[in-house]
PDB file of N, CA and C in Angstrom:
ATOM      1  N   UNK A   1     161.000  96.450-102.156  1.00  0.00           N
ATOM      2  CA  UNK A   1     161.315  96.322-100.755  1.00  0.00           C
ATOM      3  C   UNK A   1     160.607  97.445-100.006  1.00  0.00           C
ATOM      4  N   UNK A   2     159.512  97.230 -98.849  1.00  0.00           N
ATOM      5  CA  UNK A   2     159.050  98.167 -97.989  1.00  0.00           C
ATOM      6  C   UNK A   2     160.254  98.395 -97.050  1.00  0.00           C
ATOM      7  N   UNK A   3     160.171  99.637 -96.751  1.00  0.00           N
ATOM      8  CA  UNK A   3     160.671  99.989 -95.340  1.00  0.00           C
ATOM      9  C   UNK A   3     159.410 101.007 -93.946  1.00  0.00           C
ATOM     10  N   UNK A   4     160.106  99.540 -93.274  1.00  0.00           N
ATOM     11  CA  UNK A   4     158.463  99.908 -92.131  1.00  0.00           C
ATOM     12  C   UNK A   4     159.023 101.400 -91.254  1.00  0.00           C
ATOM     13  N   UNK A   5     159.989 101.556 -91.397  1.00  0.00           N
ATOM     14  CA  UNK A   5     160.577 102.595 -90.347  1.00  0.00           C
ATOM     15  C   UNK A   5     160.836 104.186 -91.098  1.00  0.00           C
ATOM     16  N   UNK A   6     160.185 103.968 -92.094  1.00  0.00           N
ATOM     17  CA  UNK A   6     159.965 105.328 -92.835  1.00  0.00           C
ATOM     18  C   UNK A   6     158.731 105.846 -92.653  1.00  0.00           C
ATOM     19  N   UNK A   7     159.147 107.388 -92.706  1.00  0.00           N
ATOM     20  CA  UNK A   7     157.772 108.373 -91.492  1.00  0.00           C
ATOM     21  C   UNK A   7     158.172 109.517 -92.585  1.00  0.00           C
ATOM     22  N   UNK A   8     156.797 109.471 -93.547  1.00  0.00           N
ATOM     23  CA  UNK A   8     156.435 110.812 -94.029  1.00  0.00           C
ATOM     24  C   UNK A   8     155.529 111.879 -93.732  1.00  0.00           C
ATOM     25  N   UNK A   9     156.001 112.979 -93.401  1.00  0.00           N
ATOM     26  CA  UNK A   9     155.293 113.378 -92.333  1.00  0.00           C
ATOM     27  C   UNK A   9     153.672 114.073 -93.464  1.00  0.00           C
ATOM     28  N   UNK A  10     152.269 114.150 -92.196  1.00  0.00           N
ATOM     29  CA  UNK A  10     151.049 114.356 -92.902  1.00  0.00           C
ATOM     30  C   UNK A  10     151.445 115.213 -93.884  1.00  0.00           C
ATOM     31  N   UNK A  11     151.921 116.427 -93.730  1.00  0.00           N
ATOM     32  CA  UNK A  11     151.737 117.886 -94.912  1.00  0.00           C
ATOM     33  C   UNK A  11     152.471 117.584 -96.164  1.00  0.00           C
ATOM     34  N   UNK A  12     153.545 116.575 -96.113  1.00  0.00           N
ATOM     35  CA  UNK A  12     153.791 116.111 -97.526  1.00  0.00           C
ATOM     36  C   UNK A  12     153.002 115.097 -98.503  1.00  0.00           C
ATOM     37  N   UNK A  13     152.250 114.222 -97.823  1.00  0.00           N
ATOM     38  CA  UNK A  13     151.509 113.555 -98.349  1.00  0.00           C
ATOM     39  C   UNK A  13     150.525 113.734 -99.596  1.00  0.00           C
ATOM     40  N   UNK A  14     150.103 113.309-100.166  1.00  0.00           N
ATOM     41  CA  UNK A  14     149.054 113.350-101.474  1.00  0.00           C
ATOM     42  C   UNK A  14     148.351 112.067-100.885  1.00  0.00           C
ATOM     43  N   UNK A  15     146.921 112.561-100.935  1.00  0.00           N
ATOM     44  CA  UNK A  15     145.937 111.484-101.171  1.00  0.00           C
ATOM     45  C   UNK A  15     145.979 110.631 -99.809  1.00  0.00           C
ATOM     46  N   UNK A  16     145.306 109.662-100.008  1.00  0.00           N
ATOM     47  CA  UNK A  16     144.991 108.981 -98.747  1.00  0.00           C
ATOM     48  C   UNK A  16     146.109 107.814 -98.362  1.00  0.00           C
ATOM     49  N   UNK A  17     146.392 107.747 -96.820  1.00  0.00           N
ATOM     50  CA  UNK A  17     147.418 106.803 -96.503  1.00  0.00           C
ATOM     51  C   UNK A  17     146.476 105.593 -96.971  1.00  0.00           C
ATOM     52  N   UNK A  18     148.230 104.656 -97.461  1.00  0.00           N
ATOM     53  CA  UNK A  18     147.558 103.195 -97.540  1.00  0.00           C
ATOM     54  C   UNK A  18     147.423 102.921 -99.279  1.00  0.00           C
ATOM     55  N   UNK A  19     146.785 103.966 -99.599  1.00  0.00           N
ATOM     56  CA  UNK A  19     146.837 103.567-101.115  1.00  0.00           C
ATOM     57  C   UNK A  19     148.033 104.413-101.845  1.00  0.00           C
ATOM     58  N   UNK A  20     148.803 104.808-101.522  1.00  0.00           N
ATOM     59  CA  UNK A  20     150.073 104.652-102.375  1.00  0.00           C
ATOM     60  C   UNK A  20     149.951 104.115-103.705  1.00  0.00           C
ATOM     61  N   UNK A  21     149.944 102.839-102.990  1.00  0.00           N
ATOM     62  CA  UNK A  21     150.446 101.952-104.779  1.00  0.00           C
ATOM     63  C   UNK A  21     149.323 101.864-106.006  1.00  0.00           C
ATOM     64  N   UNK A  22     148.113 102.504-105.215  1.00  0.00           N
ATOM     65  CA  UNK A  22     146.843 101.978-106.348  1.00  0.00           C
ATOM     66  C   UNK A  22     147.121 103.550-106.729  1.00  0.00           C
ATOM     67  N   UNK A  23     147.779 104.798-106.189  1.00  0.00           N
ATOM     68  CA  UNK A  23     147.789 105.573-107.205  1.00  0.00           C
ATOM     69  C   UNK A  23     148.784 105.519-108.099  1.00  0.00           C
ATOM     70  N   UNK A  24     150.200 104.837-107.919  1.00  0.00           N
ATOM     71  CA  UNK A  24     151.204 104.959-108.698  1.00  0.00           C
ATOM     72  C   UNK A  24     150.671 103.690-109.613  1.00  0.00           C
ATOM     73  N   UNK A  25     149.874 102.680-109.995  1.00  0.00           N
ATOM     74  CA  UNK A  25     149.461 101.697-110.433  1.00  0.00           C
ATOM     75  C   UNK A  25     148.048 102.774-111.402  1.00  0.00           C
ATOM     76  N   UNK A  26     147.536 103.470-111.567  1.00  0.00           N
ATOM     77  CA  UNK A  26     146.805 104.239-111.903  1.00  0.00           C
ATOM     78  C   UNK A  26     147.074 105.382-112.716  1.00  0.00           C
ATOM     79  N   UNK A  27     148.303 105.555-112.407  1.00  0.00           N
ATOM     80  CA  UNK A  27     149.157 106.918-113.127  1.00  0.00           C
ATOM     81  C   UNK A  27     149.748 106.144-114.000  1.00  0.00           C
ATOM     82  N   UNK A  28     149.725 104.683-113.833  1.00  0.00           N
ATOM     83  CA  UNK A  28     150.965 104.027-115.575  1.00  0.00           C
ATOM     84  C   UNK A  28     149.985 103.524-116.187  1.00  0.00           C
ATOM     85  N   UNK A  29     148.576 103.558-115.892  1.00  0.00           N
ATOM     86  CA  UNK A  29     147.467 103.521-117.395  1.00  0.00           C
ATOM     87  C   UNK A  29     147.488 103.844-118.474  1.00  0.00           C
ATOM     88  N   UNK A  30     147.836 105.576-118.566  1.00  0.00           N
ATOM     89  CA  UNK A  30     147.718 106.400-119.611  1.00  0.00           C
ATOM     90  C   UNK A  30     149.140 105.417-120.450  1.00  0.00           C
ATOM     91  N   UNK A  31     150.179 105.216-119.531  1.00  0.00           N
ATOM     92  CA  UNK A  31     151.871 104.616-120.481  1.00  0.00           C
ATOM     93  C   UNK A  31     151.379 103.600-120.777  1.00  0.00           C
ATOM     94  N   UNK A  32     150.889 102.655-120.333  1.00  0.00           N
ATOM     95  CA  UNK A  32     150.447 101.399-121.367  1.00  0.00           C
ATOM     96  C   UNK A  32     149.769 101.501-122.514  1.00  0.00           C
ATOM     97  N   UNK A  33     148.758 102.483-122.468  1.00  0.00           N
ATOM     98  CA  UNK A  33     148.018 102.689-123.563  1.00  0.00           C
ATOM     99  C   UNK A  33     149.208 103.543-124.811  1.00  0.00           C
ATOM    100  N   UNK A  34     149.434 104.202-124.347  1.00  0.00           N
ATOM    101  CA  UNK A  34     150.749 104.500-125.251  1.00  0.00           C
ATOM    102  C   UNK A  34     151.545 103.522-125.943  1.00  0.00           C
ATOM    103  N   UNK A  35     152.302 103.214-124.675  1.00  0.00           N
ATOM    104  CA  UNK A  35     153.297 101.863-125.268  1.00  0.00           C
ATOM    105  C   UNK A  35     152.265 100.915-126.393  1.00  0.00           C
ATOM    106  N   UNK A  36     150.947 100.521-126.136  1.00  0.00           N
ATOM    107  CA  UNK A  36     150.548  99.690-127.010  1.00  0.00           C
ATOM    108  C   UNK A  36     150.233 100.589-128.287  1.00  0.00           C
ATOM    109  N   UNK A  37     149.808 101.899-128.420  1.00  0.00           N
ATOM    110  CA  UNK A  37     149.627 102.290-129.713  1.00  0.00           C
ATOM    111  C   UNK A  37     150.805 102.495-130.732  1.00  0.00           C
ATOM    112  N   UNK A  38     152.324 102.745-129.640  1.00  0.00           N
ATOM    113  CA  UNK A  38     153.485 102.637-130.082  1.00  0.00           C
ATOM    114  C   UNK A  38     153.792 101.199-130.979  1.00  0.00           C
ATOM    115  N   UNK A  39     153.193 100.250-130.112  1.00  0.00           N
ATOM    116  CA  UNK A  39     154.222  98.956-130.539  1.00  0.00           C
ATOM    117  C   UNK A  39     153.336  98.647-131.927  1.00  0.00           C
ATOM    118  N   UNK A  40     151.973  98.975-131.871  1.00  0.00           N
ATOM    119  CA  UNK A  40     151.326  98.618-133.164  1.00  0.00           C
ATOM    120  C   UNK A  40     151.328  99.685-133.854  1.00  0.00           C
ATOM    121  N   UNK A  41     151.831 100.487-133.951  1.00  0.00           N
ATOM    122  CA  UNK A  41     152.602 101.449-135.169  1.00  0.00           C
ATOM    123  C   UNK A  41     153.896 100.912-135.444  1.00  0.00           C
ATOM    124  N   UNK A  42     154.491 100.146-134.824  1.00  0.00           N
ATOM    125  CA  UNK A  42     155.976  99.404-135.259  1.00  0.00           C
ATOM    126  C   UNK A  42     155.577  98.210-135.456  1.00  0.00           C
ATOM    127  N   UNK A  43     154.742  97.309-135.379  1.00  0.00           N
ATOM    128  CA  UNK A  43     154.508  96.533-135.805  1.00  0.00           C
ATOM    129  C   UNK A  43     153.804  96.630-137.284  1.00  0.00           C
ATOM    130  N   UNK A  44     152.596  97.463-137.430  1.00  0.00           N
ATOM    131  CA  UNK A  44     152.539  97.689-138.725  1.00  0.00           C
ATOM    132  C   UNK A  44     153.094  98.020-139.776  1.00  0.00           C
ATOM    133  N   UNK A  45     154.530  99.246-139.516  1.00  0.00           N
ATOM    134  CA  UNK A  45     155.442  99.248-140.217  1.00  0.00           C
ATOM    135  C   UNK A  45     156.188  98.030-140.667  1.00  0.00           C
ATOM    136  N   UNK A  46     156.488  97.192-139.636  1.00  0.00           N
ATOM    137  CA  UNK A  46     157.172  96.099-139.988  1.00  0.00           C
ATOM    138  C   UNK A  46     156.500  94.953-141.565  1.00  0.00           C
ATOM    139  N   UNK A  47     154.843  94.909-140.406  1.00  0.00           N
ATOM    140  CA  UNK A  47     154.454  94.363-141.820  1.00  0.00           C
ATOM    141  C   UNK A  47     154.252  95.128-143.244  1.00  0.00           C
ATOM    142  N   UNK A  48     153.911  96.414-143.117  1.00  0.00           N
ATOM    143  CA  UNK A  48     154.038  97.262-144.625  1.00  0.00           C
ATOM    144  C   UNK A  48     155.666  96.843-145.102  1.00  0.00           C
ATOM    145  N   UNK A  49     156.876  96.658-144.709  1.00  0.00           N
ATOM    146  CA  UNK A  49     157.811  96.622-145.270  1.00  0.00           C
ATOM    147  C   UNK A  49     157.676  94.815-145.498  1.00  0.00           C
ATOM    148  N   UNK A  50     157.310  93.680-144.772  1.00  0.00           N
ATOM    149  CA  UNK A  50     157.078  92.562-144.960  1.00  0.00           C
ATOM    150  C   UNK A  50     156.136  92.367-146.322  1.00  0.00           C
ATOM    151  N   UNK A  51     155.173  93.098-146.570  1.00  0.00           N
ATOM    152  CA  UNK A  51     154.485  92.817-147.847  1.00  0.00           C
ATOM    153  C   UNK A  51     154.983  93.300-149.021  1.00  0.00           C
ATOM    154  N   UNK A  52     155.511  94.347-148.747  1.00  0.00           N
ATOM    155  CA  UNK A  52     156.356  95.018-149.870  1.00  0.00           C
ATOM    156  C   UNK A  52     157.199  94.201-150.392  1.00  0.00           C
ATOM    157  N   UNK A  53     158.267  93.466-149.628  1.00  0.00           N
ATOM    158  CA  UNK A  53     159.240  92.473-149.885  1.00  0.00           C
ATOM    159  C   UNK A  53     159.016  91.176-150.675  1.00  0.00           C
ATOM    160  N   UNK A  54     157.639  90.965-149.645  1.00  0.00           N
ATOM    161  CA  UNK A  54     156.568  89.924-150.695  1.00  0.00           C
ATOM    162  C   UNK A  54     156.828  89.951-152.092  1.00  0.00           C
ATOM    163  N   UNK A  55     156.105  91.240-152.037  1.00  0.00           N
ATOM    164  CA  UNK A  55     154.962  91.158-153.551  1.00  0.00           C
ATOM    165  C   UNK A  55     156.452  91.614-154.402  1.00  0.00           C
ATOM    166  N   UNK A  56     157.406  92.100-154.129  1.00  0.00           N
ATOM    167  CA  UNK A  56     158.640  92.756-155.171  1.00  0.00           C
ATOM    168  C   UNK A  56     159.761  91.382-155.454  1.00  0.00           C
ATOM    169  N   UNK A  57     160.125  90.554-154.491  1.00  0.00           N
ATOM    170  CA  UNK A  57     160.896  89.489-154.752  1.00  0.00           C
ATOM    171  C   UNK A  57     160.208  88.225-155.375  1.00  0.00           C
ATOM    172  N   UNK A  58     161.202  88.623-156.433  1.00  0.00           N
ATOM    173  CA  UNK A  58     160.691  87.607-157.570  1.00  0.00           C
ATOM    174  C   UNK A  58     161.573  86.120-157.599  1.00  0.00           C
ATOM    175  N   UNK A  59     161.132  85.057-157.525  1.00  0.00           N
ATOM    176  CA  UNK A  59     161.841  83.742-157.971  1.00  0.00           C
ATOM    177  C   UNK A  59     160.945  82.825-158.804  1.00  0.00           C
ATOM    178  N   UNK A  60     161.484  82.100-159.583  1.00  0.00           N
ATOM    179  CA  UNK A  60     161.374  81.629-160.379  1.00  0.00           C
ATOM    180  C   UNK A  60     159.992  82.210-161.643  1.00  0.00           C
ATOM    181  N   UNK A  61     160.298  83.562-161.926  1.00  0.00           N
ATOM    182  CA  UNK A  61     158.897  84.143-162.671  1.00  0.00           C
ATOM    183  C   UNK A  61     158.135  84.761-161.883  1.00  0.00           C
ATOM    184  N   UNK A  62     157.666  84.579-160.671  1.00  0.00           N
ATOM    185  CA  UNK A  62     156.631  84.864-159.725  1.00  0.00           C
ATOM    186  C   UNK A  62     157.100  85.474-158.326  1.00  0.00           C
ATOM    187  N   UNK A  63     156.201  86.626-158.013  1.00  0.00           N
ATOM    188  CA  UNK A  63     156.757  86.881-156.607  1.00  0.00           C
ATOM    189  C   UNK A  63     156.421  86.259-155.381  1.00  0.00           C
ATOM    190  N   UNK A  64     157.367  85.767-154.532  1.00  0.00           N
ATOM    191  CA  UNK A  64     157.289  85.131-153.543  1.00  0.00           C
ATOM    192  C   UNK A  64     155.878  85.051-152.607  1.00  0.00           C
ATOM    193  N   UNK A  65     155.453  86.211-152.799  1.00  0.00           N
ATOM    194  CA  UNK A  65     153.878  86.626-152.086  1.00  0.00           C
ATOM    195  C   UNK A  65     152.735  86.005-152.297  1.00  0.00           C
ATOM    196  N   UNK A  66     153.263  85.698-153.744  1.00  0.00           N
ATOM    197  CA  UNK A  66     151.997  84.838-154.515  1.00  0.00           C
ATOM    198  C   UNK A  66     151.714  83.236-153.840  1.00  0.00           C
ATOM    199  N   UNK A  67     153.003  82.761-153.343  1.00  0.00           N
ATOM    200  CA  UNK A  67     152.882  81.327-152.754  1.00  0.00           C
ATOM    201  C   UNK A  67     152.210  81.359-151.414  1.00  0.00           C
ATOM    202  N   UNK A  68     151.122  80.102-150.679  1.00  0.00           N
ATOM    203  CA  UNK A  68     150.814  80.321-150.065  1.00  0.00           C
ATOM    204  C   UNK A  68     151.116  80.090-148.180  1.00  0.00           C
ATOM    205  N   UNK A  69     152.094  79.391-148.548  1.00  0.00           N
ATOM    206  CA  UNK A  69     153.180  80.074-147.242  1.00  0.00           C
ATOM    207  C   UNK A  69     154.114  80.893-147.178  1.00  0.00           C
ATOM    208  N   UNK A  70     153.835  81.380-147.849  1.00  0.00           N
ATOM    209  CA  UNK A  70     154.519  83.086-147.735  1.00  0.00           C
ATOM    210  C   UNK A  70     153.718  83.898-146.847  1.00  0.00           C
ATOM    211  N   UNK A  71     152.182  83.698-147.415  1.00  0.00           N
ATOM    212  CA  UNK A  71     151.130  84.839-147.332  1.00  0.00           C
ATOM    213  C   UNK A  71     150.508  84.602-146.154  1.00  0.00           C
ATOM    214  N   UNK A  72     150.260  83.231-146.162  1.00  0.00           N
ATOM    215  CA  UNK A  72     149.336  83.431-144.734  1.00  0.00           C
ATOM    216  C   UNK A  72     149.994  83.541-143.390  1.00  0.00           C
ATOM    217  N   UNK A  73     151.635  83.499-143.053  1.00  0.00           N
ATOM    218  CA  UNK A  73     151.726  84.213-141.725  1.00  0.00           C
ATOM    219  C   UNK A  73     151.483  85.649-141.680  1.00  0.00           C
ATOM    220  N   UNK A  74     152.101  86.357-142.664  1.00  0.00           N
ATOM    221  CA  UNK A  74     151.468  87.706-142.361  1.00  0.00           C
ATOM    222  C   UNK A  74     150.152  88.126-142.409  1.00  0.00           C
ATOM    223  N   UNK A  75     149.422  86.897-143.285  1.00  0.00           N
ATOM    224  CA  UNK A  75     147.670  87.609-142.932  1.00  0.00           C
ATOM    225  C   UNK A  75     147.550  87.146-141.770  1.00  0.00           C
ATOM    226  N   UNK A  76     147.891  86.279-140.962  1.00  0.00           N
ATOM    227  CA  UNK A  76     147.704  86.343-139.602  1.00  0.00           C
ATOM    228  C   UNK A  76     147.928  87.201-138.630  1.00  0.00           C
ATOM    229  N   UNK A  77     148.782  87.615-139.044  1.00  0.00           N
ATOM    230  CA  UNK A  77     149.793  88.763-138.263  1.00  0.00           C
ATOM    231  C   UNK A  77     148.933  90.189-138.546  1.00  0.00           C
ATOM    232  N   UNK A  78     148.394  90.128-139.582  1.00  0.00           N
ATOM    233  CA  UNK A  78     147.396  91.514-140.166  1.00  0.00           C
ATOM    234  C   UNK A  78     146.264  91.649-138.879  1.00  0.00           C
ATOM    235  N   UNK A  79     145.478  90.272-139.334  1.00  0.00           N
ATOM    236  CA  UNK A  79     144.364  90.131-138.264  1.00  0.00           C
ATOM    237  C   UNK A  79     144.938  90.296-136.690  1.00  0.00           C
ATOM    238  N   UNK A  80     146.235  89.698-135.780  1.00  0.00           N
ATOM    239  CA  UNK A  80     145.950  90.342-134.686  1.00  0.00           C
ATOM    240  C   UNK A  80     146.580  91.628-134.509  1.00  0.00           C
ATOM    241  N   UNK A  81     147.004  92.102-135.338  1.00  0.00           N
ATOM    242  CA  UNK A  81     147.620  93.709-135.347  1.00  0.00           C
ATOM    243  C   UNK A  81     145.750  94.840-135.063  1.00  0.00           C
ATOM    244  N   UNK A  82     145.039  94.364-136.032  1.00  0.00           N
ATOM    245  CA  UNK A  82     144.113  94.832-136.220  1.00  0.00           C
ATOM    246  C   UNK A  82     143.150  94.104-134.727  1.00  0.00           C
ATOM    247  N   UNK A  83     142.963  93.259-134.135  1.00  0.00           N
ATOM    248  CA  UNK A  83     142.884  93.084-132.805  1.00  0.00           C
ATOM    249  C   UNK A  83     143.349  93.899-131.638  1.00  0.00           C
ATOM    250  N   UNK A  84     144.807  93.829-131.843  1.00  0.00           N
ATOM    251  CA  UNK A  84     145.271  94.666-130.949  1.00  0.00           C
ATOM    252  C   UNK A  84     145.058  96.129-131.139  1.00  0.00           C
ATOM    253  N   UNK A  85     145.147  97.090-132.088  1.00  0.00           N
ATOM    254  CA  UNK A  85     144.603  97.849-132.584  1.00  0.00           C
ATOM    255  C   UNK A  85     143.498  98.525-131.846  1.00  0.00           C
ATOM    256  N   UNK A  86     142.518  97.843-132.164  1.00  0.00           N
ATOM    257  CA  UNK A  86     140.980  97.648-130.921  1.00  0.00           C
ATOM    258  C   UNK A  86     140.946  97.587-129.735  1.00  0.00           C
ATOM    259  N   UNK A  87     141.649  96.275-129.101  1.00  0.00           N
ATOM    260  CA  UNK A  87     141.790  96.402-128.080  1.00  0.00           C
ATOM    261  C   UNK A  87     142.400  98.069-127.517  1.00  0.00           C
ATOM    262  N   UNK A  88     143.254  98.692-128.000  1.00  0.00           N
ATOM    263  CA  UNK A  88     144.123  99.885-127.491  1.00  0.00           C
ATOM    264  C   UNK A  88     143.250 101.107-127.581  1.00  0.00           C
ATOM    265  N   UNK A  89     142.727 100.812-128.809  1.00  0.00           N
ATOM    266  CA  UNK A  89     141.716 102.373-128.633  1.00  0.00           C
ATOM    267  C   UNK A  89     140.346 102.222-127.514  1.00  0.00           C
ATOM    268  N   UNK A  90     139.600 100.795-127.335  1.00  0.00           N
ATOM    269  CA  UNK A  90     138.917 100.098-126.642  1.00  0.00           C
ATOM    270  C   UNK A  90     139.674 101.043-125.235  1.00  0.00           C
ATOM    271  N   UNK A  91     140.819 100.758-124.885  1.00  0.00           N
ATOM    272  CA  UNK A  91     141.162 100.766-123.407  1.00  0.00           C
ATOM    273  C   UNK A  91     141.490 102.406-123.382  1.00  0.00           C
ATOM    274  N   UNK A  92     142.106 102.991-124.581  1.00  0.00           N
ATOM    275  CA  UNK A  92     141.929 104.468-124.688  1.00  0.00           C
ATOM    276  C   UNK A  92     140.890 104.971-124.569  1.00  0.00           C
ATOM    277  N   UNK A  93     139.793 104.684-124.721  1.00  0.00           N
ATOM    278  CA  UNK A  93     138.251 105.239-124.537  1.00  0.00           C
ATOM    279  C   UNK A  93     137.703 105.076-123.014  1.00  0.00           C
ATOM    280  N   UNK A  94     138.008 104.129-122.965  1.00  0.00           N
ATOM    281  CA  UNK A  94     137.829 103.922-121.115  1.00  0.00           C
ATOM    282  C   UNK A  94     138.445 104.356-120.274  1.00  0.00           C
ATOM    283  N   UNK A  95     139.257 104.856-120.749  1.00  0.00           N
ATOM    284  CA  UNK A  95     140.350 105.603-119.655  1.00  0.00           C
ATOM    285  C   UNK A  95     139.722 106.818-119.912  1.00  0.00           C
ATOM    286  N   UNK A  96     139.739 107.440-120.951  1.00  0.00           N
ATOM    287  CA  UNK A  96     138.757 108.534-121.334  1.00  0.00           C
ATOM    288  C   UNK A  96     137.767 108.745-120.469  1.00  0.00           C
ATOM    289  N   UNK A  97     137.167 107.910-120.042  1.00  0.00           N
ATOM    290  CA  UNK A  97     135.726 108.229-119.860  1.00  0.00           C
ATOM    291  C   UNK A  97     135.787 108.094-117.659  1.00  0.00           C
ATOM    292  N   UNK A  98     136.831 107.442-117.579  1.00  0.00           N
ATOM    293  CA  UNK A  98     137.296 107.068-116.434  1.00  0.00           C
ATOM    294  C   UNK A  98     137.323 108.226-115.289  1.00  0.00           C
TER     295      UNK A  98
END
């Protein structure tokens, strides 16, 4: 919600009237890039404990990992972890350089 009847006066100000929001939209760059290196460090954990579970639970003689719908959602899940991954350091470098 704007309010049109709010008056900050010049000497408190930062930066140029008008763009406000492209600086507070600019300052949560660096937190996204975070949040995403966060979530794919919890996501990879997840799958290191998902393969583990795999390859250790055994039924009928064989571990579950070995069958092949077991295996291929998490190799899917490998490949876009490792996507996203890229993408994050990709957008960490550009901000870098920014």
């Amino acid at each position: 919600m704007f309010y049109d009847g709010l008056e900050v006066p010049v000497e408190h100000r930062i930066g140029e009237e008008g763009k406000g929001v492209r600086y507070i939209l600019d300052s949560l760059n660096p937190e996204r890039i975070l949040n995403a290196a966060e979530v794919s460090g919890m996501r990879r954990r997840a799958l290191d404990h998902a393969a583990t579970h795999a390859n250790e639970r055994v039924v009928f003689g064989r571990p579950i990992g070995k069958n092949q719908s077991i295996a291929h959602p998490p190799a899917e899940c490998w490949s876009e972890l490792y996507a996203a991954e890229l993408m994050t350091l990709h957008a960490a470098e550009l901000k870098k350089s920014y």
